[in-house]
C-alpha atoms as a PDB file:
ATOM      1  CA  UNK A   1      34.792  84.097 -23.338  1.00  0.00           C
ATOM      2  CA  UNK A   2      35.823  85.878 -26.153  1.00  0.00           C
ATOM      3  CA  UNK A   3      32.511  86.071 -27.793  1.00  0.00           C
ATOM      4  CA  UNK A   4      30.885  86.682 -24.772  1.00  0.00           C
ATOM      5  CA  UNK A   5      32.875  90.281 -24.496  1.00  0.00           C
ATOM      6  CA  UNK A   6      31.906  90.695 -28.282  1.00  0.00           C
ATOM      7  CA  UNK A   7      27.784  90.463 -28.049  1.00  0.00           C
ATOM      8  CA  UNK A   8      28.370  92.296 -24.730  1.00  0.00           C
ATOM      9  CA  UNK A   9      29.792  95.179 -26.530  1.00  0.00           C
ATOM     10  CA  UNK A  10      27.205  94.954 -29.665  1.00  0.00           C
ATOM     11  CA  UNK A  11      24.423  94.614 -27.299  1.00  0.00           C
ATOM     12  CA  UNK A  12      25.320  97.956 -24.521  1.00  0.00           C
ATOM     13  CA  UNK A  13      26.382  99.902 -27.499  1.00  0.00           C
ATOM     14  CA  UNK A  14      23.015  99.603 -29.221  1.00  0.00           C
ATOM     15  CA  UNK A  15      21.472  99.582 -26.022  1.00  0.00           C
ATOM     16  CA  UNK A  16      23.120 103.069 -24.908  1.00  0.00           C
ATOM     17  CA  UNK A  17      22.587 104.519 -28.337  1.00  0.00           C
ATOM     18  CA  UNK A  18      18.847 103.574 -28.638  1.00  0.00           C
ATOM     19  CA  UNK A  19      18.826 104.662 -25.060  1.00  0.00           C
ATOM     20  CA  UNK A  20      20.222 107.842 -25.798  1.00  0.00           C
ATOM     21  CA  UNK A  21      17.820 108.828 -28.552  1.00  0.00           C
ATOM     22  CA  UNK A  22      14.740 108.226 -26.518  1.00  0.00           C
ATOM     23  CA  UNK A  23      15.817 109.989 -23.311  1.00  0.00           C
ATOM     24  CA  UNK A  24      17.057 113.224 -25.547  1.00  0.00           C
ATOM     25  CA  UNK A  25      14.648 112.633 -28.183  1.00  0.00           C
ATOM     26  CA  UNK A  26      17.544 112.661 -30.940  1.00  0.00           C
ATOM     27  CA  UNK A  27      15.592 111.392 -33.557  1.00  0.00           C
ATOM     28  CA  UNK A  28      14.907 115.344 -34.299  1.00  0.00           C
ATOM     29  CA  UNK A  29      17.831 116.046 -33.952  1.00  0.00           C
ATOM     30  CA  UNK A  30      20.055 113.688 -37.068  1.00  0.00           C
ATOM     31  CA  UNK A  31      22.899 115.297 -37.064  1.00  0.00           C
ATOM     32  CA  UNK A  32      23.762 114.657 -33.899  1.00  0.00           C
ATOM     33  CA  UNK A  33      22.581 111.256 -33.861  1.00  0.00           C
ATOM     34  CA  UNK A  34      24.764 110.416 -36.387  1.00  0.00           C
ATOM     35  CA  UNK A  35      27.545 112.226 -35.092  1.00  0.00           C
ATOM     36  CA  UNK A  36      26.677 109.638 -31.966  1.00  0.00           C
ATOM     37  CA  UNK A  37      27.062 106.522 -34.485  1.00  0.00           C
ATOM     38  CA  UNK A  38      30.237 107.609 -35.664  1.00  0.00           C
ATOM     39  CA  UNK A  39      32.218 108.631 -32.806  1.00  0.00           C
ATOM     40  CA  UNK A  40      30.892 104.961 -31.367  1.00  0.00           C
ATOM     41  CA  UNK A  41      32.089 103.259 -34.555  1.00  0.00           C
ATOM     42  CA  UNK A  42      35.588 105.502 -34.440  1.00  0.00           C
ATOM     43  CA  UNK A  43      35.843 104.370 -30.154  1.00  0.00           C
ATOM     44  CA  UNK A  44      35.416 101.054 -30.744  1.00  0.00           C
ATOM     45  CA  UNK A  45      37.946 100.728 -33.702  1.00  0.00           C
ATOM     46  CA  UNK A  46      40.616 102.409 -31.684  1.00  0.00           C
ATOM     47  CA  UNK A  47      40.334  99.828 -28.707  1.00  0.00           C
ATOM     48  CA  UNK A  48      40.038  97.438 -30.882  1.00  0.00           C
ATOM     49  CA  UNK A  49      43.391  98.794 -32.650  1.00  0.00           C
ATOM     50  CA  UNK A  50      45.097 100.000 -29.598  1.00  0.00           C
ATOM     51  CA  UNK A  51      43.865  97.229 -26.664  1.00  0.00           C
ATOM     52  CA  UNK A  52      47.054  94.880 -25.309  1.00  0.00           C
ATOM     53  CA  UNK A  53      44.173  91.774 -23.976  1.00  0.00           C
ATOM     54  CA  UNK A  54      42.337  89.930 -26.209  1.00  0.00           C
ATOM     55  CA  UNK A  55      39.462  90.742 -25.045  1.00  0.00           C
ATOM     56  CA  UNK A  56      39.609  94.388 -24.618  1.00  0.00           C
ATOM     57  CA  UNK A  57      39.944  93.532 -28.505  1.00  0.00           C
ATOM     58  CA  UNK A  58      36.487  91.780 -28.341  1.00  0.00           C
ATOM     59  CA  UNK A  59      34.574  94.858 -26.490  1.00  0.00           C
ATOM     60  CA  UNK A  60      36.365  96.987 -29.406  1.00  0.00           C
ATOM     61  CA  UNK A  61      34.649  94.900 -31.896  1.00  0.00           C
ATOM     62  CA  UNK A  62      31.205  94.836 -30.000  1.00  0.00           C
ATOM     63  CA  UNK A  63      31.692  98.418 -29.711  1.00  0.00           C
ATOM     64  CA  UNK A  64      32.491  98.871 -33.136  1.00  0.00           C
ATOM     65  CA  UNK A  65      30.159  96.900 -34.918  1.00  0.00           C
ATOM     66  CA  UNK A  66      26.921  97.968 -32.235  1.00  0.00           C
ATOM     67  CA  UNK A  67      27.654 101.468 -34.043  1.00  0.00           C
ATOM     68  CA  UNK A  68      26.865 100.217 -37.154  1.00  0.00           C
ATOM     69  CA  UNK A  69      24.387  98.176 -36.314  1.00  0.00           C
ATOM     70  CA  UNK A  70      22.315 101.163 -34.071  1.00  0.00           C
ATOM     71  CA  UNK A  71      23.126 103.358 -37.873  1.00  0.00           C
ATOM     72  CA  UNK A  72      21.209 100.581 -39.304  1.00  0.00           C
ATOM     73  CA  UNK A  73      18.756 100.432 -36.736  1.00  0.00           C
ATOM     74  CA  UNK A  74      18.094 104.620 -36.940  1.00  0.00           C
ATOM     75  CA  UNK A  75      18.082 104.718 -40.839  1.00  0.00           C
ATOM     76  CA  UNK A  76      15.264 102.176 -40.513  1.00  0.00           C
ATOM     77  CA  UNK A  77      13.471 103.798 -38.298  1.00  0.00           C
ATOM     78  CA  UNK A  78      13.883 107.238 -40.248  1.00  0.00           C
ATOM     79  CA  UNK A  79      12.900 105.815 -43.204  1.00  0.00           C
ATOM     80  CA  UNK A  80       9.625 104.241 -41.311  1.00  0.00           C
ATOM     81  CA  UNK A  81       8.645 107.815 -40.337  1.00  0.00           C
ATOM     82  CA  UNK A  82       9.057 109.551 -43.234  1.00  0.00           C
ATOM     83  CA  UNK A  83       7.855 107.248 -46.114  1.00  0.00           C
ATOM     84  CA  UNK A  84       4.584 106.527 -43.350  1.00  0.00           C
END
């Protein structure tokens, strides 16, 4: 069950974040993106650091760790636009 709240955080942070930059078409807009990314990774940590239940712990981690991952994801995709 534990896991389950994990990949359920990864996947609606990345989700909501990818999300995000199509519907407000951040990807011309970096700085704010990243801001985005960072406030997510900074959220999740916190829960994960604050959270009494086990598996308000998990979401933290999803949460956390879909932050990086969506960074990941946008640096890819930034560096596919500009070196094309």
């Amino acid at each position: 069950m534990k896991l389950l709240f994990q990949l359920l955080g990864l996947v609606g942070t990345v989700v909501l974040l990818g999300l995000a930059t199509l519907l407000f078409q951040l990807i011309n807009h970096s700085w704010i993106l990243i801001l985005l990314l960072v406030s997510a990774y900074v959220i999740g940590k916190l829960l994960q650091k604050r959270a009494t239940s086990e598996y308000m712990k998990a979401l933290g981690w999803g949460i956390r760790w879909g932050g990086v991952a969506s960074f990941l994801l946008f640096m890819g995709v930034i560096s596919y636009l500009y070196i094309r």
